[in-house]
C-alpha atoms as a PDB file:
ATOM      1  CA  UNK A   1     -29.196 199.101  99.659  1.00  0.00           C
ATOM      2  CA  UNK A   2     -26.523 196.970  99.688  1.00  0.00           C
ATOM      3  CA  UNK A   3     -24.206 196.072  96.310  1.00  0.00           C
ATOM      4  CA  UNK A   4     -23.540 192.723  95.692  1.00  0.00           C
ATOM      5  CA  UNK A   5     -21.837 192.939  92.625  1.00  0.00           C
ATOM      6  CA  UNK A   6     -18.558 191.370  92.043  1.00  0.00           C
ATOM      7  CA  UNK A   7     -17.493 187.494  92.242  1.00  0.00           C
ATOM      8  CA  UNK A   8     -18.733 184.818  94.616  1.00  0.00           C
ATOM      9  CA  UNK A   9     -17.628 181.654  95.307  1.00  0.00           C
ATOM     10  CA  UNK A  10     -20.521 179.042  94.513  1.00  0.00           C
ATOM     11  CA  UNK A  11     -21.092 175.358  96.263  1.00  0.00           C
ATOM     12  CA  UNK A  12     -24.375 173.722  95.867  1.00  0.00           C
ATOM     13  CA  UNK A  13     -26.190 170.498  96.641  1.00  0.00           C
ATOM     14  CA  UNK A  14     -28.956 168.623  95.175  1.00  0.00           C
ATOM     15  CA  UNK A  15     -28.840 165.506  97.111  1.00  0.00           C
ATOM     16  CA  UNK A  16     -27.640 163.073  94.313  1.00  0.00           C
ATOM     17  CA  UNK A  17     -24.502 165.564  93.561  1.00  0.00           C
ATOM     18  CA  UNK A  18     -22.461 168.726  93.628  1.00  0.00           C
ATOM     19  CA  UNK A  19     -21.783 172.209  92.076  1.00  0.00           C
ATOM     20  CA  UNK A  20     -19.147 173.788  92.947  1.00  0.00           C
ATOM     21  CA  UNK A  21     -17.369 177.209  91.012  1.00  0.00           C
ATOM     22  CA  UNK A  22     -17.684 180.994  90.748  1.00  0.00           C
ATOM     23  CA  UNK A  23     -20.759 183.288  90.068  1.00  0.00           C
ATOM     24  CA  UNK A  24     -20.042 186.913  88.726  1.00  0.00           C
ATOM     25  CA  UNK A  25     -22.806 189.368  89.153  1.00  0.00           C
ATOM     26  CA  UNK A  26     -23.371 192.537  88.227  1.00  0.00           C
ATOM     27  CA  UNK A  27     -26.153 194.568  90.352  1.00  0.00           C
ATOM     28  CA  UNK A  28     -27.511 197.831  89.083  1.00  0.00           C
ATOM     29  CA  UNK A  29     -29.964 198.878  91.341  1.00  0.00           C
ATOM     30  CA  UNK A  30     -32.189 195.964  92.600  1.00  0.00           C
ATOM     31  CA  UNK A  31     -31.292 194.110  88.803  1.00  0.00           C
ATOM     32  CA  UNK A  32     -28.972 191.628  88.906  1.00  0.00           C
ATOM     33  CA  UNK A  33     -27.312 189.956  85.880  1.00  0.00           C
ATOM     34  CA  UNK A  34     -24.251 187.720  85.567  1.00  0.00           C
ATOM     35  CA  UNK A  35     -22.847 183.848  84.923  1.00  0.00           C
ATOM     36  CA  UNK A  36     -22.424 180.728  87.106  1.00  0.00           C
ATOM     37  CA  UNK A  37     -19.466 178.937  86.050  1.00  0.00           C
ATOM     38  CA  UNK A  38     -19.226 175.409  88.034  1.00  0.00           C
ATOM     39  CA  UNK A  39     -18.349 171.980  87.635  1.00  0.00           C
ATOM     40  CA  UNK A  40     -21.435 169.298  88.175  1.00  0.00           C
ATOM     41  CA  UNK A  41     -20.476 166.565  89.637  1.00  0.00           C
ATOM     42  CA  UNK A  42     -23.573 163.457  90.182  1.00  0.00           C
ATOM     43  CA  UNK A  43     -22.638 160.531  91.960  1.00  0.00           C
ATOM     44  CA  UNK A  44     -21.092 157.988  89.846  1.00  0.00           C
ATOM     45  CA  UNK A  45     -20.891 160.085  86.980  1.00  0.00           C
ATOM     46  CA  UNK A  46     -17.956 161.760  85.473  1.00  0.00           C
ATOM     47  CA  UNK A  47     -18.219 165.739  86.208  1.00  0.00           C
ATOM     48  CA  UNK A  48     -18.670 168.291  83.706  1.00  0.00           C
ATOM     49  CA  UNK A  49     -18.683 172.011  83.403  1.00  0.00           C
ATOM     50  CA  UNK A  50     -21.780 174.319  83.166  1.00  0.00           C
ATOM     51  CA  UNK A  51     -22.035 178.014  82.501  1.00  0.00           C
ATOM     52  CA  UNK A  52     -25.534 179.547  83.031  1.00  0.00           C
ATOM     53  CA  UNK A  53     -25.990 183.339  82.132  1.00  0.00           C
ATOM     54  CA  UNK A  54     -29.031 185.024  84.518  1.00  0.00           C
ATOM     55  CA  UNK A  55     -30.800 187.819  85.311  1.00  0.00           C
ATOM     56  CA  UNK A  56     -32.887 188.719  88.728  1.00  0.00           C
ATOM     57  CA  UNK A  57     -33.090 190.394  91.509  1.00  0.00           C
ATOM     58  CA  UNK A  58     -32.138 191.646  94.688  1.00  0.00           C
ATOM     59  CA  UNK A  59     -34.975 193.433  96.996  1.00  0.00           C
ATOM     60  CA  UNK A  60     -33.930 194.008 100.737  1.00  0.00           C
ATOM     61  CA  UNK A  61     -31.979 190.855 101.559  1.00  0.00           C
ATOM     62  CA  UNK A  62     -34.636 188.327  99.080  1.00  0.00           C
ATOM     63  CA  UNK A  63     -32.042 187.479  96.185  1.00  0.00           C
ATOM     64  CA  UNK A  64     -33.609 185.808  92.978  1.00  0.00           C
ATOM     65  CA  UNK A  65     -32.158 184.504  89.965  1.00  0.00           C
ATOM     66  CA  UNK A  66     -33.143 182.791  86.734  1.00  0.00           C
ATOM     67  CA  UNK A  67     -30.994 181.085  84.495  1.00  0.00           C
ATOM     68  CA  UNK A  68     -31.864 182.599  80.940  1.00  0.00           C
ATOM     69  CA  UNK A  69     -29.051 180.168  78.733  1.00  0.00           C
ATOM     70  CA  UNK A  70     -26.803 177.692  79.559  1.00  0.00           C
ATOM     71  CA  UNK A  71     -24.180 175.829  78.142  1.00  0.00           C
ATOM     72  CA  UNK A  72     -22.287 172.601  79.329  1.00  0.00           C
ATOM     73  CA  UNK A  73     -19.395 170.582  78.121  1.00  0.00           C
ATOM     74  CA  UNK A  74     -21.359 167.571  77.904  1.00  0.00           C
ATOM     75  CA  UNK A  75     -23.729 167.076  75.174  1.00  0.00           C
ATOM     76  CA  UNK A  76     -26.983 166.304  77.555  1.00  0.00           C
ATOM     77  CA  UNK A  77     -29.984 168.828  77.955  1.00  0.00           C
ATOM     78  CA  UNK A  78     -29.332 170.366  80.892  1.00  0.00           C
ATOM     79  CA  UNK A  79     -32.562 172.408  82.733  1.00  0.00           C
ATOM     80  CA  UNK A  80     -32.205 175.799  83.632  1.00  0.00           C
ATOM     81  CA  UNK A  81     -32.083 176.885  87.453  1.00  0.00           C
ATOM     82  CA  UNK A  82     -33.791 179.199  89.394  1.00  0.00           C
ATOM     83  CA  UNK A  83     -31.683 179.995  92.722  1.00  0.00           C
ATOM     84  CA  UNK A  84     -34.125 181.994  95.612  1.00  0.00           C
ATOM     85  CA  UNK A  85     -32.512 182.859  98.760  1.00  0.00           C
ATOM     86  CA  UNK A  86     -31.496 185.648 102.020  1.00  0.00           C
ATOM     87  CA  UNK A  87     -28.198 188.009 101.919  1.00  0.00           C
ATOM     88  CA  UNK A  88     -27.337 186.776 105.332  1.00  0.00           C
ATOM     89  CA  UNK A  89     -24.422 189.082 105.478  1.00  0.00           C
ATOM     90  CA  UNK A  90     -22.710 191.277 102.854  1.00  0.00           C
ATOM     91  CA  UNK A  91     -20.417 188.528 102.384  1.00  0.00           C
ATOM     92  CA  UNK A  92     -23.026 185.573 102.308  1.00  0.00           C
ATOM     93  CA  UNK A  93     -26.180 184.498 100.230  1.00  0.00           C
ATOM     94  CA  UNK A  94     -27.601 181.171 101.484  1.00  0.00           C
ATOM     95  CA  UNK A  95     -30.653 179.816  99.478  1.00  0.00           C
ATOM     96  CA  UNK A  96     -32.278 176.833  97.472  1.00  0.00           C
ATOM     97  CA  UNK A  97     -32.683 176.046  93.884  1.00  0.00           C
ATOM     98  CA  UNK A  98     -34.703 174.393  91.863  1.00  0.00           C
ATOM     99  CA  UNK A  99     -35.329 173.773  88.057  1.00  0.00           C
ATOM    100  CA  UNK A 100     -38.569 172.701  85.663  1.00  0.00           C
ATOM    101  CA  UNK A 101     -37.971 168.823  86.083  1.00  0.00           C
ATOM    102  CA  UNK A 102     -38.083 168.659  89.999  1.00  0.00           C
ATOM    103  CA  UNK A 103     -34.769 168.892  90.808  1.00  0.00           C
ATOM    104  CA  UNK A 104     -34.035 171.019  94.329  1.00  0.00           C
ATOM    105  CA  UNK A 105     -30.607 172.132  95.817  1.00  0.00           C
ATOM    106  CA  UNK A 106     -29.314 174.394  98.302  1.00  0.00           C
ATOM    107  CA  UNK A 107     -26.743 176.734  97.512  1.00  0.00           C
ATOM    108  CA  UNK A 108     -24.411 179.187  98.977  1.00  0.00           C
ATOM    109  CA  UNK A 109     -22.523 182.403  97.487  1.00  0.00           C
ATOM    110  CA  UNK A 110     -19.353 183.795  99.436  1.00  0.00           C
ATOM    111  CA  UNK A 111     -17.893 187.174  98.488  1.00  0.00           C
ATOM    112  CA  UNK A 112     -14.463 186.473  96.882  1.00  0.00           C
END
């Protein structure tokens, strides 16, 4: 079983902007847990920063996590994420996202 735990460099796009930042995760077993730390940045907007604590899973290479609390530093409500996706390599996670108000990305985590 491979161990993923450890920090990851974190990029993401959802078509109308950017994440980019640092994802720690802790793996213990096939549980995951951890934070996304990034900066949001959406065309012709000024960026801000988001932290999202999750839990989820990893089961073979199929890598699932749910945002269970976030915080930004913007006062806006910001949805919660759900990132699904393939360890391509032990190095490399490449995968979508999506939250509860339609919103879709694709992401990608890179062993730091």
């Amino acid at each position: 079983m491979a161990n993923i735990s450890g920090e990851w460099s974190f990029n993401e796009d959802f078509g109308f902007g950017t994440d980019t930042g640092i994802a720690t995760i802790t793996q213990e077993g096939v549980k995951l847990k951890g934070l996304i730390q990034y900066t949001e940045k959406i065309e012709d907007e000024e960026s801000f920063e988001v932290e999202q604590y999750f839990e989820g899973e990893l089961i073979g290479d199929d890598f699932t996590i749910e945002g269970i609390f976030v915080k930004t530093s913007k006062d806006i409500e910001y949805n919660i994420d759900t990132w699904e996706g393939k360890l391509t390599s032990p190095d490399m996670i490449i995968g979508h996202s999506y939250d509860n108000c339609g919103c879709f990305g694709v992401f990608r985590l890179k062993r730091n």
